[in-house]
Protein backbone atom coordinates (compact mmCIF):
# COMPACT_ATOMS: atom_id res chain seq x y z
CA UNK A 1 -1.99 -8.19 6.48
CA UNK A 2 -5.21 -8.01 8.76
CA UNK A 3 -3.59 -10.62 11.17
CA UNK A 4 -0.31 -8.52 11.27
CA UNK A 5 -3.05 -5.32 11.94
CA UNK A 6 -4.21 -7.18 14.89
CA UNK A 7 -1.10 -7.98 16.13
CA UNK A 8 -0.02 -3.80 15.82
CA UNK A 9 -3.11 -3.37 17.57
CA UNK A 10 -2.83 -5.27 20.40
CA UNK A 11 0.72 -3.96 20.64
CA UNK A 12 -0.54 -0.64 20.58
CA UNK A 13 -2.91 -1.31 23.17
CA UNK A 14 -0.35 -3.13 25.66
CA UNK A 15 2.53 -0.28 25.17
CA UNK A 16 0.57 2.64 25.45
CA UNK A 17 -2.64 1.83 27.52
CA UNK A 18 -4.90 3.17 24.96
CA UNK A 19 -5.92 2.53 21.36
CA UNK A 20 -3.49 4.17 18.66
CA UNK A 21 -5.49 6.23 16.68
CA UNK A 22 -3.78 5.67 13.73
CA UNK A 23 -4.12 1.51 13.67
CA UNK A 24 -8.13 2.16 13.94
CA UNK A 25 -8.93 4.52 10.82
CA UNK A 26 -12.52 5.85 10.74
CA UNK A 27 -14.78 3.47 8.86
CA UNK A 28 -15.60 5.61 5.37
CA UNK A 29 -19.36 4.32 5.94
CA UNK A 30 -20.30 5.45 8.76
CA UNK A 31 -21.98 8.88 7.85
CA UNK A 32 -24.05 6.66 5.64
CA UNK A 33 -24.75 4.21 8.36
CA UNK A 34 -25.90 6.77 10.74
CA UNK A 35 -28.07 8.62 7.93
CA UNK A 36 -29.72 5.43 7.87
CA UNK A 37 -30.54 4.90 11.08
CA UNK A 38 -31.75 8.99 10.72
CA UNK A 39 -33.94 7.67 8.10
CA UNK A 40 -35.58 4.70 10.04
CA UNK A 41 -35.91 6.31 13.28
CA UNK A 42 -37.64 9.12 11.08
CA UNK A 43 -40.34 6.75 8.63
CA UNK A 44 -40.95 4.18 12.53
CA UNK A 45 -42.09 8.17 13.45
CA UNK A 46 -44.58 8.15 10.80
CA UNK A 47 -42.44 11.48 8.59
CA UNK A 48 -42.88 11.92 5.21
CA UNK A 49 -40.31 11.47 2.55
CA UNK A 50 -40.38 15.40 1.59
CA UNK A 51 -39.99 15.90 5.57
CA UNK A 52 -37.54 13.43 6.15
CA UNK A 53 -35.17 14.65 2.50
CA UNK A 54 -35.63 18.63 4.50
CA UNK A 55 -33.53 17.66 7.42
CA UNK A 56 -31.48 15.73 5.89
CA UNK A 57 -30.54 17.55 2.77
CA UNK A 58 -31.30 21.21 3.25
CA UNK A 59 -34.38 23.48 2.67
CA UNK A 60 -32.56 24.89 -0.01
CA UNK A 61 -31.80 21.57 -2.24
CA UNK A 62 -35.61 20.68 -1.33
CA UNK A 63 -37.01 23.67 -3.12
CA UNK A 64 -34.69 23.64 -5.82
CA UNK A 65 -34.29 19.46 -6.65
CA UNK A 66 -37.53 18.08 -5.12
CA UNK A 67 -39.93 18.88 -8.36
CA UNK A 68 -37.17 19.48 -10.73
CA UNK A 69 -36.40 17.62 -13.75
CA UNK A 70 -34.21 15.26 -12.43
CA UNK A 71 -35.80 12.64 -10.21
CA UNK A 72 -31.83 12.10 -8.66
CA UNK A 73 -32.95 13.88 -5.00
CA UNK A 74 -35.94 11.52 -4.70
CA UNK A 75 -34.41 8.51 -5.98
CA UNK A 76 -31.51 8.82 -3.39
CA UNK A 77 -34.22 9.27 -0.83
CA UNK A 78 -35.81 5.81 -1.79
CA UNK A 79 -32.62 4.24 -1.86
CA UNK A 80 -32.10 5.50 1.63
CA UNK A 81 -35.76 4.23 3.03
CA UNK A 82 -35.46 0.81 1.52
CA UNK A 83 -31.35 0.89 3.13
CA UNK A 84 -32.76 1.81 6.99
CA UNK A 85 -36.19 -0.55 6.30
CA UNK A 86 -33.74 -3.77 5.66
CA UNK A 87 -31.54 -2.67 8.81
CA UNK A 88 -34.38 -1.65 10.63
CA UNK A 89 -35.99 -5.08 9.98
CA UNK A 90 -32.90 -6.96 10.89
CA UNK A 91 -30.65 -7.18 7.63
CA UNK A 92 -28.18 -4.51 9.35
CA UNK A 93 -25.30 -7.73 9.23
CA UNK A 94 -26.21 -7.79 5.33
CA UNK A 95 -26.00 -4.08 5.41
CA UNK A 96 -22.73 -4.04 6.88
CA UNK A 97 -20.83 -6.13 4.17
CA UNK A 98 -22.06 -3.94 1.15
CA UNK A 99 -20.16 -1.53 -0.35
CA UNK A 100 -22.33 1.42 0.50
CA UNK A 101 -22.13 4.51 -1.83
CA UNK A 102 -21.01 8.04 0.19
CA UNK A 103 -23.86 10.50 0.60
């Protein structure tokens, strides 16, 4: 199947001078991936986590979720720090081949 993928690709690409948008789906990932590199351009910048889960989760969910009962808000946080600190310090191949959970 991926071989016969490339093959419709290329195809694609020869018949219609451009890539067929429906051979190259968006990658479900990505939002994650680019949250990540949101997060690591933020902690290199010296933010804090409550500063850094603000803009990326909403002023709203901060005030409500950040000294709540549930520790679910912060924990995804972490999760997110320690994702962009092993990209950041050169894991982003390892990064690439996990299945990353949505955000």
């Amino acid at each position: 199947a991926p071989r016969l993928l490339t093959l419709r690709r290329l195809l694609g690409l020869y018949r219609y001078r451009r890539f067929v948008r429906t051979l190259f789906p968006p990658d479900p990932r990505m939002p994650r991936l680019v949250t990540m590199l949101r997060v690591a351009d933020a902690v290199s910048a010296g933010v804090t986590h409550r500063e850094i889960a603000a803009a990326l989760f909403g002023a709203d969910a901060m005030s409500h979720d950040w000294n709540g009962r549930s520790d679910a808000l912060r924990s995804r946080l972490r999760r997110l720090v320690r994702e962009a600190k092993l990209m950041a310090g050169g894991g982003y191949r390892e990064l690439l081949r996990w299945p990353l959970e949505p955000l």
